[in-house]
N, C-alpha and C. Protein backbone atom coordinates (compact mmCIF):
# COMPACT_ATOMS: atom_id res chain seq x y z
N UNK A 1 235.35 286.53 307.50
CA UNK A 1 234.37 285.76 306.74
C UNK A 1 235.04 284.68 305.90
N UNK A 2 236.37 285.00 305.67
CA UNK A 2 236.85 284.07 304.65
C UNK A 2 237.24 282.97 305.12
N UNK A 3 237.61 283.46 306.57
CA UNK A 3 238.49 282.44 307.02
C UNK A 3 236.84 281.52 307.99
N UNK A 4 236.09 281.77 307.81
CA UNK A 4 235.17 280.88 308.26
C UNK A 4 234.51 280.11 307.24
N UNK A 5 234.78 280.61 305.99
CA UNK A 5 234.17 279.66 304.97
C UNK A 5 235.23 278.47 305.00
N UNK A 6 236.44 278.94 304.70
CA UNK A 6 237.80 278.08 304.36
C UNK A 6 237.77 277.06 305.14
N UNK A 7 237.31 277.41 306.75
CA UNK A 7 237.13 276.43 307.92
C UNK A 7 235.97 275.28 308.03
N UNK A 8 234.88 276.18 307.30
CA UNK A 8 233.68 275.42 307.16
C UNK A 8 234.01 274.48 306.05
N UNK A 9 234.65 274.62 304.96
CA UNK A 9 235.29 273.83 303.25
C UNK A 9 235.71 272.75 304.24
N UNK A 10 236.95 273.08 305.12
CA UNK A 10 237.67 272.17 305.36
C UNK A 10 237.07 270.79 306.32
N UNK A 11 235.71 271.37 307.34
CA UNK A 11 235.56 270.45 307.72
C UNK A 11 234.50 269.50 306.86
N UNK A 12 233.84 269.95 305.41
CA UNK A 12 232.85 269.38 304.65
C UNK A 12 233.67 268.09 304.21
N UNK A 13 234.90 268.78 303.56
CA UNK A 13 235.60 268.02 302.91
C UNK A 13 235.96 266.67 303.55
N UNK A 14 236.62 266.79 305.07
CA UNK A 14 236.92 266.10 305.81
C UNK A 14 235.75 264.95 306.27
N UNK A 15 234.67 265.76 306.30
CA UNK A 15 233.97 264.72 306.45
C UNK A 15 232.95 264.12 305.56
N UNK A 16 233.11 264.36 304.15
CA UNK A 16 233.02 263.93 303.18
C UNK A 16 233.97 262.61 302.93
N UNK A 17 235.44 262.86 303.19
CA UNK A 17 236.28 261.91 302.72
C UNK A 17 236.40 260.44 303.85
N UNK A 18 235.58 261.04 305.12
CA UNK A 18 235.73 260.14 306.60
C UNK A 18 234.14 259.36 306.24
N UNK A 19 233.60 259.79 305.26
CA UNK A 19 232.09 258.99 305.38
C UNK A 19 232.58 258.00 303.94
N UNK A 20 233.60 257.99 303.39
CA UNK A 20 233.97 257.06 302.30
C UNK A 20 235.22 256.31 302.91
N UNK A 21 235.72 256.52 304.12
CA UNK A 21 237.18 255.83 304.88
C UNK A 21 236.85 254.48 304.88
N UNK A 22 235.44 253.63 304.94
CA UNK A 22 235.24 253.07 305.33
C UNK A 22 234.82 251.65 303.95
N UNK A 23 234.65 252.20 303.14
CA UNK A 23 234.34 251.59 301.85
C UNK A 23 235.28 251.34 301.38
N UNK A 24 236.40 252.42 301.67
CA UNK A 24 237.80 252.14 300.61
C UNK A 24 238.18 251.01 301.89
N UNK A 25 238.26 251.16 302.97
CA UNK A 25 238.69 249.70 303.55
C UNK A 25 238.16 248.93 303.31
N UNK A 26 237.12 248.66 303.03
CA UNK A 26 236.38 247.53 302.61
C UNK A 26 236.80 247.08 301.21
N UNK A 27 237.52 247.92 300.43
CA UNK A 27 237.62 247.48 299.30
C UNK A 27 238.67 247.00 299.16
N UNK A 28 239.59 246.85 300.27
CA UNK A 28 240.97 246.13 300.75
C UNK A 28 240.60 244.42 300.70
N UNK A 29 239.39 244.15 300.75
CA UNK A 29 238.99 243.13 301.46
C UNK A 29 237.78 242.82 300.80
N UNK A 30 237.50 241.39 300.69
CA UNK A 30 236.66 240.91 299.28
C UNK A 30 235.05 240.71 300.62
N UNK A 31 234.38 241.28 300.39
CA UNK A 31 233.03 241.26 301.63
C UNK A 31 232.15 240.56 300.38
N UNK A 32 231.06 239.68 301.48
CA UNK A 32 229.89 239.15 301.45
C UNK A 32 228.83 239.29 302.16
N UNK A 33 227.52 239.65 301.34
CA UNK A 33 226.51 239.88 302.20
C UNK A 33 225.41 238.67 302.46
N UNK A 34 225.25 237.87 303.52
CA UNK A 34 224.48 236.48 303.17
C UNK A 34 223.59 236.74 304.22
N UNK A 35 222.28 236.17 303.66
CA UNK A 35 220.92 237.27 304.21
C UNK A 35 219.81 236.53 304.12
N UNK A 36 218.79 235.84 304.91
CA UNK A 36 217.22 235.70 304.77
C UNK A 36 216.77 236.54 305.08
N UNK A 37 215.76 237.01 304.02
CA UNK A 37 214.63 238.16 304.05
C UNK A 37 213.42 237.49 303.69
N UNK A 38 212.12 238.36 304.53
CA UNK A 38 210.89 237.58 304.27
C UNK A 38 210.02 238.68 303.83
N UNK A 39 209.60 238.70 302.65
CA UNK A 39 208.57 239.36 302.41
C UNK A 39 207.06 238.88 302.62
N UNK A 40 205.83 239.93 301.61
CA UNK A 40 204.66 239.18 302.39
C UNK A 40 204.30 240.04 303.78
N UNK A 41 203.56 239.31 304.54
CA UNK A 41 202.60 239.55 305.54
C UNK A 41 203.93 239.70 306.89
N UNK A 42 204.52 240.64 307.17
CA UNK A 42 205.27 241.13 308.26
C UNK A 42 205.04 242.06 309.31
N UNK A 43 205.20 241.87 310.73
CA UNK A 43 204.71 242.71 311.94
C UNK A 43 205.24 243.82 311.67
N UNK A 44 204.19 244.50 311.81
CA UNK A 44 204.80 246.46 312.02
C UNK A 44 204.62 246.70 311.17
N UNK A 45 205.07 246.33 309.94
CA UNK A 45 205.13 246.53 308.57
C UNK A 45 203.86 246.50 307.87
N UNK A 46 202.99 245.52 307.62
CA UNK A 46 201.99 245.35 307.10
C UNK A 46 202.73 244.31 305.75
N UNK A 47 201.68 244.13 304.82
CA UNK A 47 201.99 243.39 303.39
C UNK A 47 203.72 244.02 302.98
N UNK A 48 204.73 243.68 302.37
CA UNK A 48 205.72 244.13 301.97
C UNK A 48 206.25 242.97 301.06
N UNK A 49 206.51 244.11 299.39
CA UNK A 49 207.02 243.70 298.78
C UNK A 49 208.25 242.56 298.66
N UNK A 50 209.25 244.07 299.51
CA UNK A 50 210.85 243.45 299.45
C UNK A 50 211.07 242.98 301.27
N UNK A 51 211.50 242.19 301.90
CA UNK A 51 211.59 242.24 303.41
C UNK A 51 212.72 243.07 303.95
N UNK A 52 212.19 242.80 305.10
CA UNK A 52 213.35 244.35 305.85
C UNK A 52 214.48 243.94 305.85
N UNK A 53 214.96 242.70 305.70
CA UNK A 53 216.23 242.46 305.85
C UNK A 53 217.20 242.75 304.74
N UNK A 54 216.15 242.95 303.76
CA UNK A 54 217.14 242.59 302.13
C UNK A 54 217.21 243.98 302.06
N UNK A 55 216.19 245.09 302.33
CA UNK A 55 216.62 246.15 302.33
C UNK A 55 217.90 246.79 303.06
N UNK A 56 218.45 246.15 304.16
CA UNK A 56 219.69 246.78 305.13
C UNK A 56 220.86 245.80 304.08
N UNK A 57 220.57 244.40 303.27
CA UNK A 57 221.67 243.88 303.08
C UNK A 57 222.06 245.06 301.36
N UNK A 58 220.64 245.33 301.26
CA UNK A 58 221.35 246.19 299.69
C UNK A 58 222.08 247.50 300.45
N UNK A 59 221.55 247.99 301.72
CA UNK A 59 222.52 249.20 302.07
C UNK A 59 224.17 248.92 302.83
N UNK A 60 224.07 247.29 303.25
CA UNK A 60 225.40 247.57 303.08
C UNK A 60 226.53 246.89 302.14
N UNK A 61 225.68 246.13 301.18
CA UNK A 61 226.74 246.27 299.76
C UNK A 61 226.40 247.70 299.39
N UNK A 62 225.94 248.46 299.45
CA UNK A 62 226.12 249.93 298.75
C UNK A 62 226.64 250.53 298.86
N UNK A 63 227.28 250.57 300.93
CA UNK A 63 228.26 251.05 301.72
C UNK A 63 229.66 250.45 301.78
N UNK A 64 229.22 248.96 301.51
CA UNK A 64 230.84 248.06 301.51
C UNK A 64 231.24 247.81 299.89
N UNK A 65 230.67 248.16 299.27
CA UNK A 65 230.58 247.25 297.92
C UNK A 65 230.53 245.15 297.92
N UNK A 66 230.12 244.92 298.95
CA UNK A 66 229.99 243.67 299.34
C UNK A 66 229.48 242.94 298.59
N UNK A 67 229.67 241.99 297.89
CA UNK A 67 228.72 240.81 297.04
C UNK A 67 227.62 240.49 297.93
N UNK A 68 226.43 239.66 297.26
CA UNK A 68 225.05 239.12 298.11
C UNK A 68 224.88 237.69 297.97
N UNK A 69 224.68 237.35 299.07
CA UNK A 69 223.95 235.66 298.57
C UNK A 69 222.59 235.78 299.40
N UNK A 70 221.50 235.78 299.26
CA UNK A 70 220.04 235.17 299.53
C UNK A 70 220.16 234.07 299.77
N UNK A 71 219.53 233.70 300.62
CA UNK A 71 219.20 232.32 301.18
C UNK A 71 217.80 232.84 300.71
N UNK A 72 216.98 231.51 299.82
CA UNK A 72 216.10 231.62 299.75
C UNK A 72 215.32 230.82 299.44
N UNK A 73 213.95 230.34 300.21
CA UNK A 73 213.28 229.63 300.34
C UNK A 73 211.98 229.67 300.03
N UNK A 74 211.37 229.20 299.60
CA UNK A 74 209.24 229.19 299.25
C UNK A 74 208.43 228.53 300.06
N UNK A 75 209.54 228.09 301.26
CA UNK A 75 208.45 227.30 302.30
C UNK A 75 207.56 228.27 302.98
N UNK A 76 207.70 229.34 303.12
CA UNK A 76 207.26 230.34 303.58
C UNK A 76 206.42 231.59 303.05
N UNK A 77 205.92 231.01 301.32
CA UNK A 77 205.55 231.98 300.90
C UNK A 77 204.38 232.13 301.03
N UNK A 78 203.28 233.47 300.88
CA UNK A 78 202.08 233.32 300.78
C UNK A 78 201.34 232.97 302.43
N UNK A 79 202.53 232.97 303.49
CA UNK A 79 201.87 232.45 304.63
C UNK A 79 201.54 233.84 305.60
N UNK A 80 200.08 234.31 306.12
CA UNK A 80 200.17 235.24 307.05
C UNK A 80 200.94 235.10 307.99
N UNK A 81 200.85 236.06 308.34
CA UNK A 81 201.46 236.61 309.53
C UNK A 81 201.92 235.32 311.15
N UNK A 82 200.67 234.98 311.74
CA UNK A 82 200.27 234.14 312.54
C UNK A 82 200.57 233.11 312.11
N UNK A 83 200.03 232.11 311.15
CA UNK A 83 201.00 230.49 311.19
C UNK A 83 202.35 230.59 310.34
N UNK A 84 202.97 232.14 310.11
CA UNK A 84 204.40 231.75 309.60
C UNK A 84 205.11 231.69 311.10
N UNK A 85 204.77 232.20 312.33
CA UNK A 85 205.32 232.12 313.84
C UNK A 85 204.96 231.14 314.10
N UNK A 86 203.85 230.37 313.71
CA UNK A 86 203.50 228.92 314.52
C UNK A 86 204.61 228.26 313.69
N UNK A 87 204.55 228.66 312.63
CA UNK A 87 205.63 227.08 311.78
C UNK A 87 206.97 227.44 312.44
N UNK A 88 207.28 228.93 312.24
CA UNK A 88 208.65 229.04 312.80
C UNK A 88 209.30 228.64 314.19
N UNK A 89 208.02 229.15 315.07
CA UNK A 89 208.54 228.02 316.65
C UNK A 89 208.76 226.51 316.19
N UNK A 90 207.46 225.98 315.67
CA UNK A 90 207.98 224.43 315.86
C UNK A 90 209.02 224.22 315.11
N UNK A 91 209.28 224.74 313.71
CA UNK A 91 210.75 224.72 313.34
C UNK A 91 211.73 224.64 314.49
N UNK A 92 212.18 225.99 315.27
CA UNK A 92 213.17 226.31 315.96
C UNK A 92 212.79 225.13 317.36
N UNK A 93 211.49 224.53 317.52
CA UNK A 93 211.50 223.44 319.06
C UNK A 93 212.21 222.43 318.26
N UNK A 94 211.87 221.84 317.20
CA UNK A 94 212.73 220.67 316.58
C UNK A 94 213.94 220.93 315.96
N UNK A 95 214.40 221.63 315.81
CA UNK A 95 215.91 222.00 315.10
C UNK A 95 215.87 221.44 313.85
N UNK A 96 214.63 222.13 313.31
CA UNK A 96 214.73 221.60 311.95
C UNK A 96 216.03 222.46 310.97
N UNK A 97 215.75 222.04 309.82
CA UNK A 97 216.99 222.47 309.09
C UNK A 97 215.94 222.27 307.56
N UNK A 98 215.44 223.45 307.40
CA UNK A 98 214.86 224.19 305.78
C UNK A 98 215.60 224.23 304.55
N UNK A 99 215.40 223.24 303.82
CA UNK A 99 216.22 223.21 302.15
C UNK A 99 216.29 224.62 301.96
N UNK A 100 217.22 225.44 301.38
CA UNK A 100 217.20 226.39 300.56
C UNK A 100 217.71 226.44 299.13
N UNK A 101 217.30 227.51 298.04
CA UNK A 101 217.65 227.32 296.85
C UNK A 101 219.14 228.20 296.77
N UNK A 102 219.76 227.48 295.54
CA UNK A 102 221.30 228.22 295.34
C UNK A 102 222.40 227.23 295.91
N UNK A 103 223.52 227.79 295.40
CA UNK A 103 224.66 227.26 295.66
C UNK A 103 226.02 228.68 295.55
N UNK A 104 226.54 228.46 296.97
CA UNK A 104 227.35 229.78 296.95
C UNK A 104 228.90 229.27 296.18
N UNK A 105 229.06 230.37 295.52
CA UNK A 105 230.40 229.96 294.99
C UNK A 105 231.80 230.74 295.33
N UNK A 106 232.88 230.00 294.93
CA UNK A 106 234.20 230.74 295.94
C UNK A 106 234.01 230.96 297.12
N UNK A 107 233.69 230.56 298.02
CA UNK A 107 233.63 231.33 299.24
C UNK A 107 234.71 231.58 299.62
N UNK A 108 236.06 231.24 299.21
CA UNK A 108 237.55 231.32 300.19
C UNK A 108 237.54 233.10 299.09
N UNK A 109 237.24 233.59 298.69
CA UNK A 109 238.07 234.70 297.89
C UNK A 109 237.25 235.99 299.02
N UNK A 110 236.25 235.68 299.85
CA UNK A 110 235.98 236.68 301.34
C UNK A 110 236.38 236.30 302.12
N UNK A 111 237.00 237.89 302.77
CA UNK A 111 237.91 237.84 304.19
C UNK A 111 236.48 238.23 304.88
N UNK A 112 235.77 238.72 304.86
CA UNK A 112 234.38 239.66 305.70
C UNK A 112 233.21 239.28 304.93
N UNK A 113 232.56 238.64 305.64
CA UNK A 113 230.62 238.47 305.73
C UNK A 113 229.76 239.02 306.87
N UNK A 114 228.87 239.70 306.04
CA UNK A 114 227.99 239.96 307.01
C UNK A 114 226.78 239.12 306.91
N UNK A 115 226.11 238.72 308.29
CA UNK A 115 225.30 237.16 307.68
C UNK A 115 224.04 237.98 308.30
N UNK A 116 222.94 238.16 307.38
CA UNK A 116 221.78 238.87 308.27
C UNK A 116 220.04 238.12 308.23
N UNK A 117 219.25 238.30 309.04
CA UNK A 117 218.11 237.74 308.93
C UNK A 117 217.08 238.83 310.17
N UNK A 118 216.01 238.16 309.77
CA UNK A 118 214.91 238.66 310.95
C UNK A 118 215.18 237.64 312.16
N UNK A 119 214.59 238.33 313.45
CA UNK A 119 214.84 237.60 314.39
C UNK A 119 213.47 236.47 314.54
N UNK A 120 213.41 235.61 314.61
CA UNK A 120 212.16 234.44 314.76
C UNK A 120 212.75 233.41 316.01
N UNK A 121 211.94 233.67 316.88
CA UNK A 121 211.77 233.09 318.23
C UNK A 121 213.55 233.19 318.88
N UNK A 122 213.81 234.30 318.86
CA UNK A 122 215.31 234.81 319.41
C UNK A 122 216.30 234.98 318.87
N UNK A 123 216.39 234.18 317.47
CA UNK A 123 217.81 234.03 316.93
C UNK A 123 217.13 233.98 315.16
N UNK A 124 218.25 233.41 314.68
CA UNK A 124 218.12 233.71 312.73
C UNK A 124 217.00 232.45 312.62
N UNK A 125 216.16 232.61 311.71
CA UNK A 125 215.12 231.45 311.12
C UNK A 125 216.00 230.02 311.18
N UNK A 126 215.54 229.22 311.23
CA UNK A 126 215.87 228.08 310.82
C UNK A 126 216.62 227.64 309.49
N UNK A 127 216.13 228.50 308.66
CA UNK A 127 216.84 228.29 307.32
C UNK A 127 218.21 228.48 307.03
N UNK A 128 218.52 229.71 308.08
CA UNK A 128 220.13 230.15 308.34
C UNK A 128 221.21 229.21 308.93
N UNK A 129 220.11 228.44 309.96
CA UNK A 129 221.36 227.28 310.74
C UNK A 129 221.60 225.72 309.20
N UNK A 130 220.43 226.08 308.39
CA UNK A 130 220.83 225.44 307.24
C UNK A 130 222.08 225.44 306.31
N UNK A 131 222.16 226.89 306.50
CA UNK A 131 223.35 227.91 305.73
C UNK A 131 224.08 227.47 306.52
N UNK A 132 224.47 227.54 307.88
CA UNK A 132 225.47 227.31 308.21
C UNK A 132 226.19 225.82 308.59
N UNK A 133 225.49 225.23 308.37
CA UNK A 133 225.95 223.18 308.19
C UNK A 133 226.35 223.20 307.06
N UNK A 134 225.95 223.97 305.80
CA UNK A 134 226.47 223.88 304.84
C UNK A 134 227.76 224.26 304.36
N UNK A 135 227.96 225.56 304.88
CA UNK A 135 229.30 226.35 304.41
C UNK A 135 229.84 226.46 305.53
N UNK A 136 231.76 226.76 305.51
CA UNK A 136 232.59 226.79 306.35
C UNK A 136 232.57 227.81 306.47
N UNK A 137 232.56 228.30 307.90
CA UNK A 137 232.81 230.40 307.85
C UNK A 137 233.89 230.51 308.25
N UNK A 138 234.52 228.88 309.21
CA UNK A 138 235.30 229.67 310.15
C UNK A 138 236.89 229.90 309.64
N UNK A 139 237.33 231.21 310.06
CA UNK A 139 238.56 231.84 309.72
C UNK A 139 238.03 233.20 308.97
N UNK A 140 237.10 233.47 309.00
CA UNK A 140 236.47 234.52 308.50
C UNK A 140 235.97 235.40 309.40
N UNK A 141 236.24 236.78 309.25
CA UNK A 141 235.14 237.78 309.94
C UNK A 141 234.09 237.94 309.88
N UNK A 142 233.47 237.82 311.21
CA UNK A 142 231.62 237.82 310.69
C UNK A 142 231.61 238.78 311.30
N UNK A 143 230.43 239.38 310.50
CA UNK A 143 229.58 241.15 311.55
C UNK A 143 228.21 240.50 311.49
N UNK A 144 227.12 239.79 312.15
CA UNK A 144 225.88 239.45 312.57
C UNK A 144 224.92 240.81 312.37
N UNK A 145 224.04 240.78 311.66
CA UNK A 145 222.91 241.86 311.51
C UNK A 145 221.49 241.63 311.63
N UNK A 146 220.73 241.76 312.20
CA UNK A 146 219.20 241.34 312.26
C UNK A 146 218.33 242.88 312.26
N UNK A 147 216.77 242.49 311.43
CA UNK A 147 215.90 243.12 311.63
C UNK A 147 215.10 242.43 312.77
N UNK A 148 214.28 243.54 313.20
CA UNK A 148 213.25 242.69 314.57
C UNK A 148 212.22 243.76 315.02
N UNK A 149 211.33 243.74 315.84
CA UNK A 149 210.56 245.01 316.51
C UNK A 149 210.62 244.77 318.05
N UNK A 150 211.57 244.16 318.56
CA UNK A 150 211.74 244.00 320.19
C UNK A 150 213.25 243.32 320.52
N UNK A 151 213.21 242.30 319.52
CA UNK A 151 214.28 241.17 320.05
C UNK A 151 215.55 241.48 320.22
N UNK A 152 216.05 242.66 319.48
CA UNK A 152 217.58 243.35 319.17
C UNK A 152 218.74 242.00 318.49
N UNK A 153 219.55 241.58 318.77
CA UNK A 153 220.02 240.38 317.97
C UNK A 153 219.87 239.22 318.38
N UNK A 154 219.11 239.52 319.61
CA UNK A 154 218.96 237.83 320.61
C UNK A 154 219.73 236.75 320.39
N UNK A 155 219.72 235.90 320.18
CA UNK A 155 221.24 235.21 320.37
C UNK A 155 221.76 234.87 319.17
N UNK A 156 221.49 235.49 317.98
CA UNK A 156 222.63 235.62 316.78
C UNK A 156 223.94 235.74 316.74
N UNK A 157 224.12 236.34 317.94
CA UNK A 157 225.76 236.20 317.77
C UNK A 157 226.25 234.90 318.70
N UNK A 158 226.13 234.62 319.78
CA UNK A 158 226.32 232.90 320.44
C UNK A 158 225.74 232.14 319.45
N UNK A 159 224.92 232.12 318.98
CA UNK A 159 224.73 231.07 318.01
C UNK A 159 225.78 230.77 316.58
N UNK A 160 226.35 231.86 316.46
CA UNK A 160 227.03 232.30 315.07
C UNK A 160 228.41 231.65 316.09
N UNK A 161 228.87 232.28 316.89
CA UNK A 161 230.12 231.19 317.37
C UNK A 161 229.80 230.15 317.72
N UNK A 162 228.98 229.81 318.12
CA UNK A 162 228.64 228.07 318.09
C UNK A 162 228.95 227.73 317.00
N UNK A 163 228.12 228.01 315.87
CA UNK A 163 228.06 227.70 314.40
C UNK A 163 230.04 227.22 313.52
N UNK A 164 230.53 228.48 314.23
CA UNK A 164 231.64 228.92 313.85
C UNK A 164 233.20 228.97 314.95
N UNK A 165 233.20 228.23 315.53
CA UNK A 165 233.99 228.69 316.69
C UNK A 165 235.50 229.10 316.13
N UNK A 166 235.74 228.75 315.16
CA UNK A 166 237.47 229.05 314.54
C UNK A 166 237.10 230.59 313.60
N UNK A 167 235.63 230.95 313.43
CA UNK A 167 235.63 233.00 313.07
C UNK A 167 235.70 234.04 314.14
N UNK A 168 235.56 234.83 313.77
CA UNK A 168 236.20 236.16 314.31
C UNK A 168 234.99 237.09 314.11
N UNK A 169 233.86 236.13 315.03
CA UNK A 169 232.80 236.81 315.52
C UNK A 169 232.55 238.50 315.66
N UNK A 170 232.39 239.26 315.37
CA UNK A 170 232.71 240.89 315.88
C UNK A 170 230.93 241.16 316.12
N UNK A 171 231.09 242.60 316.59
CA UNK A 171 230.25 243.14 317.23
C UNK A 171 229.08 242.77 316.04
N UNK A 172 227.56 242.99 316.59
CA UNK A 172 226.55 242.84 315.65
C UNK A 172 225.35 243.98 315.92
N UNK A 173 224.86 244.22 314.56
CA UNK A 173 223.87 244.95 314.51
C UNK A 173 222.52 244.96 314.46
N UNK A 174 221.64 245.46 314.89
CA UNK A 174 220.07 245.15 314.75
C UNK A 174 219.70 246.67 314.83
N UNK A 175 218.18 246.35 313.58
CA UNK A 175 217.60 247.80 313.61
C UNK A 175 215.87 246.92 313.88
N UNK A 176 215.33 248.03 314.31
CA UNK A 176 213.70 247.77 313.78
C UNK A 176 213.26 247.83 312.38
N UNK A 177 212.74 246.46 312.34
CA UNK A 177 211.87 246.21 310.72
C UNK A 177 211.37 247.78 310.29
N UNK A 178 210.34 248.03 310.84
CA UNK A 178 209.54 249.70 310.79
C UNK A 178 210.95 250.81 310.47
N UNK A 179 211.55 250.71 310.86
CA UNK A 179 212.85 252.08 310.56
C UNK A 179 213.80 251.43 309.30
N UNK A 180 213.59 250.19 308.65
CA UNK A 180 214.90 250.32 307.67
C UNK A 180 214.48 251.20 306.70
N UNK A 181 213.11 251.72 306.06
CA UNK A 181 213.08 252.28 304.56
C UNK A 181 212.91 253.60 305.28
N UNK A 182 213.39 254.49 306.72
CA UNK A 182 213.50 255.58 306.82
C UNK A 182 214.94 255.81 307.42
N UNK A 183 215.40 254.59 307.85
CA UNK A 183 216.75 255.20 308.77
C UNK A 183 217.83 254.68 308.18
N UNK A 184 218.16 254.61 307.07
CA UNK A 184 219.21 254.26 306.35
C UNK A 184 220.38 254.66 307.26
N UNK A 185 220.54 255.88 307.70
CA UNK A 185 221.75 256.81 308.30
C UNK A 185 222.33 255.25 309.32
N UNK A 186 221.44 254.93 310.33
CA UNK A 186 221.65 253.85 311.34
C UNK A 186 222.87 253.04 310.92
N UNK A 187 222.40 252.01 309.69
CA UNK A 187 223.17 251.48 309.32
C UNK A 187 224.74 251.81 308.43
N UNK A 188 224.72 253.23 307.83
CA UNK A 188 225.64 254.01 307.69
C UNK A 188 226.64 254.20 309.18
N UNK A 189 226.45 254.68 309.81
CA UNK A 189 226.80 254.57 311.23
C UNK A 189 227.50 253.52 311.78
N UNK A 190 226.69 252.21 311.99
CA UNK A 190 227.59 250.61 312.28
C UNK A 190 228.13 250.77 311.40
N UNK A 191 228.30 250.65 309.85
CA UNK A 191 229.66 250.44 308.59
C UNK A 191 230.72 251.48 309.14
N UNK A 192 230.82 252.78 309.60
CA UNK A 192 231.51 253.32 309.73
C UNK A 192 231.97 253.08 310.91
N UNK A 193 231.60 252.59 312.04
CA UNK A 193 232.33 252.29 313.05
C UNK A 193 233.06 250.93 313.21
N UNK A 194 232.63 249.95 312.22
CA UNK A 194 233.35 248.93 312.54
C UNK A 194 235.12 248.87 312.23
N UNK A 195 235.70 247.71 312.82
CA UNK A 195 237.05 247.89 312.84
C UNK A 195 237.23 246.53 311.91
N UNK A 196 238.23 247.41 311.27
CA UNK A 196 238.92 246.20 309.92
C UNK A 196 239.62 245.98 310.35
């Protein structure tokens, strides 16, 4: 009996200290979390306070200790469901490029960003390819993250090396909008598997 508790201690412990391996690497390394989230009138979801995206970017500064930058915009507020997709296609047919509010600062003091958004007509909103004319990523590690209810990352990550061709693109993640305020674990999971 003893020696099955001692065995059972040892593997709690172990994997107690293997579900924090991943934070203390991160804490080797100065991370950023840069994110459009849309609250309001969202598919699957219904009305929502906070959007699904901002919810996965607070779980993984919680997991990385990662700083946040919002991209954030009011062109979009207050709009249902239906003409925020009409504006967003013709956005994405014209390659428009959406003012956003803020100004990011230091960016050279992160080695690792994770850049996240909802998926709108395949890839990040329009507002993101804003973000990215603006700031230099490349020489930086990116990890790509999207919420969605079909699309999975659709071309967030080719677009992100387009964007970026001198970063160090790595694997990317997508969950369903509907599962971030129950499946936290998911995104626990990608933080722990990625490679520093």
């Amino acid at each position: 009996m003893k020696k099955i508790l001692f065995t059972l201690l040892a593997v709690l412990t172990f994997t107690g200290c293997n579900a924090q391996n991943n934070k203390t690497q991160m804490t080797n390394h100065k991370c950023l979390v840069v994110f459009f989230s849309h609250a309001g009138e969202n598919y699957s979801v219904g009305n929502i306070q906070v959007g699904n995206t901002k919810i996965v970017a607070d779980y993984i500064s919680e997991l990385t200790g990662a700083d946040q930058f919002e991209i954030v915009t009011h062109k979009y507020d207050g709009m249902a469901y239906t003409p925020l997709t009409e504006l967003a296609q013709e956005e994405a047919r014209n390659d428009e490029r959406p003012a956003f509010e803020g100004k990011l600062e230091n960016l050279d003091q992160y080695d690792i960003i994770f850049i996240g958004g909802p998926i709108w007509w395949g890839t990040y909103p329009q507002v993101m390819f804003t973000f990215f004319d603006t700031y230099d990523l490349n020489g930086k590690i990116l990890y790509p993250f999207t919420t969605h209810e079909g699309s999975g990352l659709g071309s967030c990550v080719s677009d992100l090396r387009k964007a970026y061709p001198k970063a160090d693109v790595r694997k990317g993640f997508s969950i369903y909008g509907h599962e971030v305020r129950t499946n936290k674990a998911k995104v626990e999971n990608w933080i722990k598997g990625l490679e520093l």
